[in-house]
Every structure is written in C-alpha cells, then in structure tokens.
Protein backbone atom coordinates (compact mmCIF):
# COMPACT_ATOMS: atom_id res chain seq x y z
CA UNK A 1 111.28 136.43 251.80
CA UNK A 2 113.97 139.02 250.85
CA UNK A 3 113.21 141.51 247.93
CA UNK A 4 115.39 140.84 244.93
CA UNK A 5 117.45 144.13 244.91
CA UNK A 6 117.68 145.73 241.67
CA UNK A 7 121.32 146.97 240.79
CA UNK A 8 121.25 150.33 238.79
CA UNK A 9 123.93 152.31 236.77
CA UNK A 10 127.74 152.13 238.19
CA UNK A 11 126.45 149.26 240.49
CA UNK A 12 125.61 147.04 237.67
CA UNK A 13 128.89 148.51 235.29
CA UNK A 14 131.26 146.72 238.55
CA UNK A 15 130.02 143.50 237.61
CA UNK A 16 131.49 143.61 234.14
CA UNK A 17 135.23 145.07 235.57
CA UNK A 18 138.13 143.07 234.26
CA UNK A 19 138.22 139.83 236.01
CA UNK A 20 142.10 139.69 236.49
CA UNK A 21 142.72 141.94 239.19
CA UNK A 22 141.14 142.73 242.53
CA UNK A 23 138.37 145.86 242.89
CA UNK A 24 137.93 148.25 245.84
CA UNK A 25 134.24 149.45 245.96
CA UNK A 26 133.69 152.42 247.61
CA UNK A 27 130.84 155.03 248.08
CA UNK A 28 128.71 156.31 251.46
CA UNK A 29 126.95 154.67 253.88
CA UNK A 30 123.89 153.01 252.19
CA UNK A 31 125.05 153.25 248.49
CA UNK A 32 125.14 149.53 248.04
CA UNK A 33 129.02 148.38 248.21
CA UNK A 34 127.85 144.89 250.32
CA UNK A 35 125.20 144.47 247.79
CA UNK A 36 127.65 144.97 244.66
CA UNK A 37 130.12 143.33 246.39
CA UNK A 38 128.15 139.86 246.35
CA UNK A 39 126.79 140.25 243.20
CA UNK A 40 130.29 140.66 241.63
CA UNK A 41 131.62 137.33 243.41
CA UNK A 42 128.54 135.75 242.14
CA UNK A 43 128.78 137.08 238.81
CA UNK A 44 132.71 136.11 239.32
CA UNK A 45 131.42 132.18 239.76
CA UNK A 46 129.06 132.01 237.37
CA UNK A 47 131.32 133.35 234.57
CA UNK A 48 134.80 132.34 235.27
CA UNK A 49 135.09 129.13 237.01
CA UNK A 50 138.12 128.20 234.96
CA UNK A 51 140.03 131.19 236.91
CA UNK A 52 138.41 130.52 240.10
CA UNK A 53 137.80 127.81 242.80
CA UNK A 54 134.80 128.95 245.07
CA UNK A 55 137.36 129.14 247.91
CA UNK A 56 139.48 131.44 246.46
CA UNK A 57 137.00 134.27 245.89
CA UNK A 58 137.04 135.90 248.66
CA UNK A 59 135.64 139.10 250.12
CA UNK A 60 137.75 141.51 252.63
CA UNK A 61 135.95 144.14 255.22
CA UNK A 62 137.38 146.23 257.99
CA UNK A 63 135.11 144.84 261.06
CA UNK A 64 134.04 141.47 261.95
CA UNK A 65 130.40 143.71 262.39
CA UNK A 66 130.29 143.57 258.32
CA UNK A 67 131.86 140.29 257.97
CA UNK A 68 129.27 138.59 260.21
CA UNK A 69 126.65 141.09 258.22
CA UNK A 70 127.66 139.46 254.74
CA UNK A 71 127.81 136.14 255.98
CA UNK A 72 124.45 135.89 257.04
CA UNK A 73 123.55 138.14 254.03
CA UNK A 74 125.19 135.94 251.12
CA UNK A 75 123.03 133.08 251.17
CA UNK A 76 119.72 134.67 249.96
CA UNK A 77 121.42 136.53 246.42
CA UNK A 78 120.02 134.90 243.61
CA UNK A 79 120.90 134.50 239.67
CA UNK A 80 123.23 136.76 237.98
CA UNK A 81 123.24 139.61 235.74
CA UNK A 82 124.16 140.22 231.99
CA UNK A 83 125.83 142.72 230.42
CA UNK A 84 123.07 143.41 228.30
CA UNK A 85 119.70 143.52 230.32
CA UNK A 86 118.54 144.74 233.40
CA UNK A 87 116.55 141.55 234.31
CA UNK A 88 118.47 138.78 236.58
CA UNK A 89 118.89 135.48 235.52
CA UNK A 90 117.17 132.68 238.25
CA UNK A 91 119.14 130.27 239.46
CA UNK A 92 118.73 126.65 241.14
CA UNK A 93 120.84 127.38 243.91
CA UNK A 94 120.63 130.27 246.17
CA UNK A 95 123.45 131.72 247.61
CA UNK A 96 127.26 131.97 247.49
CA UNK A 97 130.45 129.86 248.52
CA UNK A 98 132.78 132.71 249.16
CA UNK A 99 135.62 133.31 251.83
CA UNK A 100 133.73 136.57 253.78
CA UNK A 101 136.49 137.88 256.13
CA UNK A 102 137.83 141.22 257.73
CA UNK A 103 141.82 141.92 257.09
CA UNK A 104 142.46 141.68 260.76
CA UNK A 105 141.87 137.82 260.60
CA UNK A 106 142.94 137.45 257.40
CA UNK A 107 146.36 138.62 258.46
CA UNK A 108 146.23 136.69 261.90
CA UNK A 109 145.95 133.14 260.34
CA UNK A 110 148.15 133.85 257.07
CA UNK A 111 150.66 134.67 260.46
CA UNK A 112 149.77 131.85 261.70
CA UNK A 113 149.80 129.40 259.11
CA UNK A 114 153.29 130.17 258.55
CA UNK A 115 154.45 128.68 261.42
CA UNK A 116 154.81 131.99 264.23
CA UNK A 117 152.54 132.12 266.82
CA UNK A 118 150.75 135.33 267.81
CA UNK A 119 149.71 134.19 271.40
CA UNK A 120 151.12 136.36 274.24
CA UNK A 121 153.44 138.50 272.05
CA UNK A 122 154.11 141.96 272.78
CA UNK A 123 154.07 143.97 269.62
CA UNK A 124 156.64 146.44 268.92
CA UNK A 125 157.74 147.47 265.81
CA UNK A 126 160.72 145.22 266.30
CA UNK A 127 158.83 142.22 266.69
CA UNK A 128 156.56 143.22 263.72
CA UNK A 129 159.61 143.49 261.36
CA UNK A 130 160.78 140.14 262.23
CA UNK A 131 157.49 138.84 261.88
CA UNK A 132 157.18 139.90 258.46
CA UNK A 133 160.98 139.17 257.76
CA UNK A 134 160.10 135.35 258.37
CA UNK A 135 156.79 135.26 256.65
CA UNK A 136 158.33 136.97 253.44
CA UNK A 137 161.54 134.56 253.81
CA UNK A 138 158.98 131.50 253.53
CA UNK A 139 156.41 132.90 250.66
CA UNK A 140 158.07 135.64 248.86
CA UNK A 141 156.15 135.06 245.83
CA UNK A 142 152.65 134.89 247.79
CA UNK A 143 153.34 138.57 249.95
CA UNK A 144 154.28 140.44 246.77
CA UNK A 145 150.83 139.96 245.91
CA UNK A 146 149.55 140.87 248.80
C-alpha cells in the first residue's frame, strides 16, 4: 500500500491557482512537481467539472520515462485537498482519468490528426514550415492556443 503523501506549503498553495489558465510547476529533482502535478488535476476534477471533461485535463512531460512514471503513478492518489485544512478528503474512487503525455507525442498525433503524415519525411526547416503552414491553415483558432 502506498503512503498517502502529505503536500506542504507552496505544494498545497498550487492547488488553489486560478483554474482558467494552464500552470508550469517547476523546482529540483525530488521537490514534488509529479506529486503536485496530480493532485492539482485531481483537485481540477473534483472542483470544476463544469469547465472540464476528464479527457481534457491533461498533463504534459518532456520524456516518455516520466509519462510512463505518472501513468502508472496516477491511479493510487486519493481524495482531495481544501483550501482550509491540511487533512485530505477520502474518496470512493481511487485514481485519476487524465490525458498523461510528453510534448513529443502530443505534437506527433495533433500532426497527424490533421491529415499530414509524418512517416518517412525528412525534416528540414522547409518541410517544418509547411507543416505548420497547413496545420495553422486548418485550426487557426486551436494553434493560437497552443
């Protein structure tokens, strides 16, 4: 059984950001981003389901090393938090729905989904302009919010 990990301080204080924009948590090796990071999607779920759909919270990493980390991670965080104590609400069900993906993939099947192909390209900053010519042609209101 995993020990219920006790957010402290400026860990806890991310939960409660504004819900209406995207956060970047950052801090050393060991400070507990991926733990914050899980929390505030839960915390996300439990308190604003009329802004969200479970499949649209999503959380973004660098490697595939920390997405396949999270994933296996996400399942076993529990309740939620408060604003106003430091004790964590239980819950029925354990775990989180979330998208858990690193950019690199992200990016490849956005691409991809938009109708170009990535197989067997050479990529040259050519081809990577009219790559993102085409993709911003079809969804110009989805890539400036990207």
């Amino acid at each position: 059984m995993l020990k219920t990990i006790k957010l402290t301080g400026e860990q806890k204080n991310v939960l409660f950001l504004p819900v209406t924009n995207p956060i970047q948590i950052k801090g050393v090796a060991g400070s507990g981003k991926t733990t914050v990071a899980l929390y505030r999607a839960k915390h996300l779920l439990d308190t604003q389901s009329n802004l969200f759909d479970e499949a649209k919270v999503a959380i973004f990493t660098y490697n595939k090393t920390l997405s396949a980390y999270i994933s296996r991670i996400s399942h076993k965080i529990e309740g939620g938090y408060q604003q106003d104590s430091d004790e964590i609400n239980p819950t029925t069900e354990p775990g989180i729905n979330v998208t858990i993906t690193n950019f690199h993939k992200w990016v490849y099947n956005f691409i991809e989904q938009n109708g170009i192909s990535l197989s067997d390209q050479t990529y040259d900053n050519g081809y990577s302009n009219r790559v993102w010519k085409t993709i911003s042609g079809k969804t110009q209101t989805d890539c400036s919010k990207i």
